[in-house]
Protein backbone atom coordinates (compact mmCIF):
# COMPACT_ATOMS: atom_id res chain seq x y z
CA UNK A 1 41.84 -47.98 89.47
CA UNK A 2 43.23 -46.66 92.88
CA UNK A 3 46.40 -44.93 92.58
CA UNK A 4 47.28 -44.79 96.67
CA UNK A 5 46.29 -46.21 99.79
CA UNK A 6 46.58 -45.92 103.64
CA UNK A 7 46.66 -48.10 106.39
CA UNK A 8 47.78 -48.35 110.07
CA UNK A 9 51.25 -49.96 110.72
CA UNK A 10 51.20 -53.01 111.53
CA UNK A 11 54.50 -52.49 114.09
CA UNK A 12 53.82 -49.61 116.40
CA UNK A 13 57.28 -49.12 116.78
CA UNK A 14 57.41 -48.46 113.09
CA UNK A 15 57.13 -44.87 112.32
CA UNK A 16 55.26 -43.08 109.87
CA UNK A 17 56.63 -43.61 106.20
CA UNK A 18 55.74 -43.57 102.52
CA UNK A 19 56.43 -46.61 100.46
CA UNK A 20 56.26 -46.40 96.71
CA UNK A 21 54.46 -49.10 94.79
CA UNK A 22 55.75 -50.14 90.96
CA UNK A 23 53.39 -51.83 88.82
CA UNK A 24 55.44 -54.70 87.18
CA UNK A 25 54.04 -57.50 84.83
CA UNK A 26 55.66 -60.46 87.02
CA UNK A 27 56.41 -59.65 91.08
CA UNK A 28 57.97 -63.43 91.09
CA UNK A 29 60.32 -62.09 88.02
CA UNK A 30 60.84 -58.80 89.85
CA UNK A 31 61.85 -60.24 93.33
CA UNK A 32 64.50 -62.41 91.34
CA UNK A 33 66.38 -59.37 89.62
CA UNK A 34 66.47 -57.88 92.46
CA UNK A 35 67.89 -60.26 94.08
CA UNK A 36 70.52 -60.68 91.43
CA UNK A 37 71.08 -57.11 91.43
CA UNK A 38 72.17 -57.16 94.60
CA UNK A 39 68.95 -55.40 96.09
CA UNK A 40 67.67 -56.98 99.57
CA UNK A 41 64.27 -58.74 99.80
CA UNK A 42 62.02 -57.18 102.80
CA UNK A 43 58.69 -59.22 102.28
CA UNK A 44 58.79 -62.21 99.60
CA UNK A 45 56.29 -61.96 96.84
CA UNK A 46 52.56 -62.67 98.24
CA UNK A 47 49.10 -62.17 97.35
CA UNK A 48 46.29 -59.36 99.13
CA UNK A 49 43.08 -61.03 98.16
CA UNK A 50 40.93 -59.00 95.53
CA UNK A 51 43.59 -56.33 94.91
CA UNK A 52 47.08 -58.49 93.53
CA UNK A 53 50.79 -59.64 93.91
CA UNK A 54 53.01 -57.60 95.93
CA UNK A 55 56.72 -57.59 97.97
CA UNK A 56 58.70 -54.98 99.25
CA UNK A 57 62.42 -54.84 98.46
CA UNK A 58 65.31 -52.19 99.74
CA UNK A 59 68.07 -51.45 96.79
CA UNK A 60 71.76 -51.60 97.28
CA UNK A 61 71.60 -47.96 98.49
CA UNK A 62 68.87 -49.07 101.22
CA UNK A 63 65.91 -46.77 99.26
CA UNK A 64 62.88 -49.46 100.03
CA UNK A 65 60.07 -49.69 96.91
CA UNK A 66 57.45 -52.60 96.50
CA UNK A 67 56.20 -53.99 93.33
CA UNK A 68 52.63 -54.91 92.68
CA UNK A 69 50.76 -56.40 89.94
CA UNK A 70 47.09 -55.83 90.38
CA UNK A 71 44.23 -58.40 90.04
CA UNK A 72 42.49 -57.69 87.05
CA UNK A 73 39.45 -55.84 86.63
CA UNK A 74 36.68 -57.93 86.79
């Protein structure tokens, strides 16, 4: 199983960062609590074809995480 990845960003005038990824049983679940939790909701919950669920979230503080539940092994 892959444990990072790269790509180029998609906004040039975005500079270089890290984001961590969380594995999490339920992104839909996860983007609601954080919601409720008062966390802020970058990119809603969405699917990368072959690889899983994903979205990208900031926390009251402003750290930014994603979530991701992979597609299962086939």
């Amino acid at each position: 199983m892959p444990q990072a990845g790269l790509m180029k960003a998609l906004d040039p005038k975005v500079p270089p960062m890290w984001l961590p990824y969380i594995s999490v049983a339920d992104v839909d679940a996860a983007a609601k609590r954080v919601a409720r939790l008062g966390g802020k909701v970058h990119a809603e919950p969405s699917d990368i074809p072959g690889i899983g669920r994903f979205a990208v979230f900031a926390d009251p503080s402003g750290a930014t995480f994603a979530v991701m539940t992979p597609t299962a092994a086939k």
